[in-house]
Protein backbone atom coordinates (compact mmCIF):
# COMPACT_ATOMS: atom_id res chain seq x y z
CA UNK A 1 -12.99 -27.32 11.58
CA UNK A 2 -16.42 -26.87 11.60
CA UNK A 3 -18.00 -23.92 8.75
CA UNK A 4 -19.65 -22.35 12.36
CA UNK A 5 -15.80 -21.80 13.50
CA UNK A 6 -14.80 -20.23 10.33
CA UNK A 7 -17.39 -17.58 10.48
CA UNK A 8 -16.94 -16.47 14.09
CA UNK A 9 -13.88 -15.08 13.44
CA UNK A 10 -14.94 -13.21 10.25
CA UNK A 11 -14.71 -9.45 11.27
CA UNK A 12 -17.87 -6.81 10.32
CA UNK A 13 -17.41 -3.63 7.39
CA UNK A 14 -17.29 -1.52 10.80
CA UNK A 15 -14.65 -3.76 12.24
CA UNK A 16 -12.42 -3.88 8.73
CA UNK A 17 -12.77 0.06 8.65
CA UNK A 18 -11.17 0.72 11.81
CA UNK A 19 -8.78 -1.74 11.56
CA UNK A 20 -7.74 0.03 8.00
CA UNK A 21 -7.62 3.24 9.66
CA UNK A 22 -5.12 1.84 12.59
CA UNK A 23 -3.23 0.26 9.75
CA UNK A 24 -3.01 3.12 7.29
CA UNK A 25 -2.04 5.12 10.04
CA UNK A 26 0.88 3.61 11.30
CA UNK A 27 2.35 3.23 8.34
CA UNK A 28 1.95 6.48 6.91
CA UNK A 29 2.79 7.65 10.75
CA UNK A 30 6.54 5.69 10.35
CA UNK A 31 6.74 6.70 6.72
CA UNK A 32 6.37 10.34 7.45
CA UNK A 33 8.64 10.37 10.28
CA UNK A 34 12.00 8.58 8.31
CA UNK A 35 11.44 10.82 5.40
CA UNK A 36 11.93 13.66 7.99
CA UNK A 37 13.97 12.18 10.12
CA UNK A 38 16.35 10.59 6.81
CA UNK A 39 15.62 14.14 4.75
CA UNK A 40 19.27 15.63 4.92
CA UNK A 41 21.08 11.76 4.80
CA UNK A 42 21.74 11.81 1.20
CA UNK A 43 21.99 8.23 -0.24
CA UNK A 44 21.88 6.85 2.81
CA UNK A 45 19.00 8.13 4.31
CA UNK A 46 16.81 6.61 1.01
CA UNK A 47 18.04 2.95 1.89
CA UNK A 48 17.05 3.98 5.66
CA UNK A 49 13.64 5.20 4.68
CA UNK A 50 13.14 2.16 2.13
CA UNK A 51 13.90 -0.01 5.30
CA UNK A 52 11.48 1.38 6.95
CA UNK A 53 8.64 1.12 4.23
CA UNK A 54 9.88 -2.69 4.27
CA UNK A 55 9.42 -3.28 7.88
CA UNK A 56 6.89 -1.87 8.38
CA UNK A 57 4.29 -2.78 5.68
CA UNK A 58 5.56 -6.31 6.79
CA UNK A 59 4.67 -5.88 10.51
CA UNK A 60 1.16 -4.28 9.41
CA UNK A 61 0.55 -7.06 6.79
CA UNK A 62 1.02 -10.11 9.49
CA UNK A 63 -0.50 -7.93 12.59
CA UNK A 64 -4.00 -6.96 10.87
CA UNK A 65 -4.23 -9.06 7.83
CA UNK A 66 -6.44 -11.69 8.97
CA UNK A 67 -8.48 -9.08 10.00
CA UNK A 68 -8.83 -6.39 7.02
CA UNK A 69 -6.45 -7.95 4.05
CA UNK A 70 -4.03 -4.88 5.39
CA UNK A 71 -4.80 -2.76 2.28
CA UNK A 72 -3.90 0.41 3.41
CA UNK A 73 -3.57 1.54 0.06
CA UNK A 74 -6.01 2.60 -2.17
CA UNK A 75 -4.19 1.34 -4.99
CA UNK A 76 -3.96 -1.52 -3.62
CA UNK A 77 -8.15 -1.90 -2.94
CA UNK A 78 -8.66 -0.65 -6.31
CA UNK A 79 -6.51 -3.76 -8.20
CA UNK A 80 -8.17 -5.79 -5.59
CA UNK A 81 -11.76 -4.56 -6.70
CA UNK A 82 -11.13 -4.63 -10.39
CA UNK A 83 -9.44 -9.00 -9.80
CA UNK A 84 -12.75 -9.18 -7.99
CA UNK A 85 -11.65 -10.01 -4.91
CA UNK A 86 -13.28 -7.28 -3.18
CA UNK A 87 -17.02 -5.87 -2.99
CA UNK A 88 -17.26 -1.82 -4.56
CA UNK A 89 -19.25 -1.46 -0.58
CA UNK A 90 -15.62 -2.75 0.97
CA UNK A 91 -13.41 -0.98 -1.80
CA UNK A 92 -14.93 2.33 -1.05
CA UNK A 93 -14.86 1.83 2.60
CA UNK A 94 -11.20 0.48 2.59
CA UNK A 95 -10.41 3.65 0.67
CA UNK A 96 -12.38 6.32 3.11
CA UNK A 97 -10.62 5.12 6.35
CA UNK A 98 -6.91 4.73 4.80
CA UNK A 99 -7.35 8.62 3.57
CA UNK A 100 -8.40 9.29 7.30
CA UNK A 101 -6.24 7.29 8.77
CA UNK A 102 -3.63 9.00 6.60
CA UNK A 103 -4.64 12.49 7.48
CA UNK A 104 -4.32 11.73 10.90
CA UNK A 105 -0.87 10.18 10.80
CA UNK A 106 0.76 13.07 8.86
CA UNK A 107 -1.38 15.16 11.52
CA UNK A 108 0.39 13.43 14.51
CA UNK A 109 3.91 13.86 12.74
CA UNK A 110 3.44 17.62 11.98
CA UNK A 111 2.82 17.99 15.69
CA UNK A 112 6.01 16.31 16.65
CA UNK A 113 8.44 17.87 13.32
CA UNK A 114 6.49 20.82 12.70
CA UNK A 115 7.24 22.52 9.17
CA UNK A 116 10.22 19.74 9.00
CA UNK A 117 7.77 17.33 8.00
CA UNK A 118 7.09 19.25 4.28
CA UNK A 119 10.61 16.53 3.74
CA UNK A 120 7.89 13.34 4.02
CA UNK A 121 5.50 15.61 0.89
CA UNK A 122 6.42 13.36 -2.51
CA UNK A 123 7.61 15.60 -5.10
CA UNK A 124 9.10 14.66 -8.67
CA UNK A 125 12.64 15.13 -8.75
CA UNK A 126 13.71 18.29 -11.20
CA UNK A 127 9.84 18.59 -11.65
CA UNK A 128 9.91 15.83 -13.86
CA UNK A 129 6.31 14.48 -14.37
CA UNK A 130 6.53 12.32 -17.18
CA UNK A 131 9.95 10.13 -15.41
CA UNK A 132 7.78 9.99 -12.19
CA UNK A 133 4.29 8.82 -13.56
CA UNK A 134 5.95 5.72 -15.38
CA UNK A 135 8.10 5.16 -12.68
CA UNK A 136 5.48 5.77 -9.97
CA UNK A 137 3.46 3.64 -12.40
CA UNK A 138 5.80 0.72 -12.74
CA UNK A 139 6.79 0.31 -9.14
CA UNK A 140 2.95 0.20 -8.21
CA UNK A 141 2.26 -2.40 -10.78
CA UNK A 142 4.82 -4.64 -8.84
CA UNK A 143 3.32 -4.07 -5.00
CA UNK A 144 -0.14 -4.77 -6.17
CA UNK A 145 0.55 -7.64 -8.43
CA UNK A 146 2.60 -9.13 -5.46
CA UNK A 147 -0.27 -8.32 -2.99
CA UNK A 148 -2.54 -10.20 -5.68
CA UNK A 149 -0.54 -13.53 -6.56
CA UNK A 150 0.22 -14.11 -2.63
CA UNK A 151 -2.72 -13.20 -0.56
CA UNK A 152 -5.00 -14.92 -2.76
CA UNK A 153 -2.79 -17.97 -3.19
CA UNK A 154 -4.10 -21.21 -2.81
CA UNK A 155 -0.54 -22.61 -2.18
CA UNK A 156 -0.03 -23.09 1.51
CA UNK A 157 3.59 -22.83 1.35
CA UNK A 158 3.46 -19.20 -0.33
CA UNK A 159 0.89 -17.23 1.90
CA UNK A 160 2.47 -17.24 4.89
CA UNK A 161 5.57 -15.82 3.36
CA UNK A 162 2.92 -12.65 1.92
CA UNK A 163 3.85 -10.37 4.50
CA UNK A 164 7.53 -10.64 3.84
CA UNK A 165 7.32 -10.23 0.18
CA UNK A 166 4.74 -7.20 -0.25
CA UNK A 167 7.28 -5.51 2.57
CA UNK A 168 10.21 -5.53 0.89
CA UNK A 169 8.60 -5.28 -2.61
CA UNK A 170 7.86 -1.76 -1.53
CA UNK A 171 11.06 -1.32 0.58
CA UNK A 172 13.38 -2.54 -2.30
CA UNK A 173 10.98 0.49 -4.85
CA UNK A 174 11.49 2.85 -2.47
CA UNK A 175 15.25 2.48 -2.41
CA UNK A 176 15.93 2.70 -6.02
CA UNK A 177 13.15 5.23 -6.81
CA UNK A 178 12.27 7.40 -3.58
CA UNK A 179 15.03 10.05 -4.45
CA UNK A 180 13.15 10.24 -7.77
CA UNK A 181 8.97 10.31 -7.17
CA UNK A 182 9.45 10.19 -3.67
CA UNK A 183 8.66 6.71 -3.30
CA UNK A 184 5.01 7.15 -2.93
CA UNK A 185 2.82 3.80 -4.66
CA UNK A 186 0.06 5.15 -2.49
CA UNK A 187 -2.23 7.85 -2.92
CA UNK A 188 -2.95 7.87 0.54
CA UNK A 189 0.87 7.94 1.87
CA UNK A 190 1.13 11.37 -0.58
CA UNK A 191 -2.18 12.79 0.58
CA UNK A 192 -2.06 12.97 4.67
CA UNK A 193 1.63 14.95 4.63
CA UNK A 194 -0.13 17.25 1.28
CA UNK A 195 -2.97 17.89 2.88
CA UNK A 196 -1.35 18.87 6.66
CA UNK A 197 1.46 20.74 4.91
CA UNK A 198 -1.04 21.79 2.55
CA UNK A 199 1.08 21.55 -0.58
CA UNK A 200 -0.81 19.68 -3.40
CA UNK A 201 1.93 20.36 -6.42
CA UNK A 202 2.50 17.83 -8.59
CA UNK A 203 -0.13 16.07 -6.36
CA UNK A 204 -1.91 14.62 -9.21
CA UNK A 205 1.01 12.14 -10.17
CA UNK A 206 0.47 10.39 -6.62
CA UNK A 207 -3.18 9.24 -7.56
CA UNK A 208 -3.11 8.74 -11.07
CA UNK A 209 0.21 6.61 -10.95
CA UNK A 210 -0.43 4.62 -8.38
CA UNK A 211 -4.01 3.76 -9.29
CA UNK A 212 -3.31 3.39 -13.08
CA UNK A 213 -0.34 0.97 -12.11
CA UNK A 214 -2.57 -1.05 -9.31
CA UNK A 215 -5.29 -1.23 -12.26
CA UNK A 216 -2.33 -3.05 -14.86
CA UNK A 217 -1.47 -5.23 -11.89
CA UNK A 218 -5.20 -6.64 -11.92
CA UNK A 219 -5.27 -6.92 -15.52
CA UNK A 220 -2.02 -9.12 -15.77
CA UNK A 221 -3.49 -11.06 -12.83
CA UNK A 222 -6.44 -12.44 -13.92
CA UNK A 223 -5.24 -12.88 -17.68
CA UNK A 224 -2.36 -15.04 -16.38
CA UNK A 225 -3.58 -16.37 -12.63
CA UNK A 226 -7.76 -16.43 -13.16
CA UNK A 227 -7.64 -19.61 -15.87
CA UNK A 228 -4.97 -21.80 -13.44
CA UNK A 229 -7.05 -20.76 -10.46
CA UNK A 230 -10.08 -22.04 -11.73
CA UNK A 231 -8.77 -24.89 -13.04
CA UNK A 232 -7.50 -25.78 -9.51
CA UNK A 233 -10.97 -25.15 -8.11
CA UNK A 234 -11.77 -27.90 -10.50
CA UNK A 235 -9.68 -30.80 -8.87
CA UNK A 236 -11.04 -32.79 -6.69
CA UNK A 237 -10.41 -31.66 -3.06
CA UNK A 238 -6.89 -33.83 -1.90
């Protein structure tokens, strides 16, 4: 394929942003809706609502990823930015349109739940900060990382199976730690339902955590992946 057919297809800043805020939006838009649709489901309704943050980043990551990277997470752009895989123009417009396109999701559930939807607002179990930044930490370290060693892969036979992975890496985080942070790793899930229900306690966790977790993600990534990549880029072309 000619380099003239490669660029056709490559989609403007504008483009990316809207696309981000479509993306962001439906998944903060399904997210939303299990938590309040799971809240009173006990055990059962955290597997449903981890199912749901499986499927759905999956469908999101295959539908628009060609076209934006499917970020729609500012952690997520951030560990992106800092592996250098991103521009700071693109990481700061990635980040503007998933907070809108969060805001407008939670907006869109409020009018169908009403106050109900306060059950989709992450909150640390027993007010426990400290267990939810590490473990809001920890389980962002593993989505980003994923996002990092298999959208940027040069291995043929691993990016098409990106979508599936970065799914149910945040499905299988939400199962076994929603009931305890909420099963946020995005600031941008936790600030659209905040900022509609207008309840910002503990808020700070939902940044921090996420963002500090996306930013060890990048660091592990390009101490372990950056020397075998450019060794690769090395080898002559097979």
């Amino acid at each position: 394929m000619s380099k003239d057919a490669h660029t056709i297809f490559q989609p403007s800043l504008r483009n990316k942003f809207l696309i981000e805020i479509i993306g962001t939006f439906i998944l903060v838009y399904a997210i939303a809706s299990a938590a309040t649709v799971y809240s009173d489901s006990g055990q059962l309704g955290v597997i449903g609502i981890g199912l749901v943050h499986a499927l759905v980043l999956t469908a999101i990551v295959y539908a628009i990823g060609y076209r934006s990277g499917a970020q729609v997470n500012p952690a997520v752009t951030i560990g992106l930015l800092v592996a250098k895989k991103i521009t700071g123009r693109e990481s700061v417009t990635y980040i503007i349109a998933q907070i809108i396109g969060a805001v407008i999701a939670a907006a869109v559930v409020y009018s169908i739940f009403g106050s109900e939807m306060s059950a989709s607002v992450t909150l640390p179990a027993q007010d426990n900060v400290i267990r939810a930044l590490i473990l809001e930490t920890v389980m962002t370290f593993t989505l980003v990382y994923v996002v990092l060693t298999t959208t940027t892969s040069k291995n043929v036979r691993i990016v098409p199976l990106a979508g599936l992975a970065i799914g149910f890496t945040l499905g299988l985080n939400v199962m076994f730690g929603g009931a305890i942070t909420g099963g946020s790793l995005n600031p941008a899930r936790s600030f659209g339902p905040a900022l509609i229900m207008f309840n910002f306690s503990y808020h700070w966790i939902y940044w921090v955590a996420p963002i500090l977790g996306g930013l060890i993600a990048a660091g592990v990534y390009k101490t372990v992946h950056t020397k075998e990549e450019q060794e690769e880029e090395r080898l002559p072309p097979k």
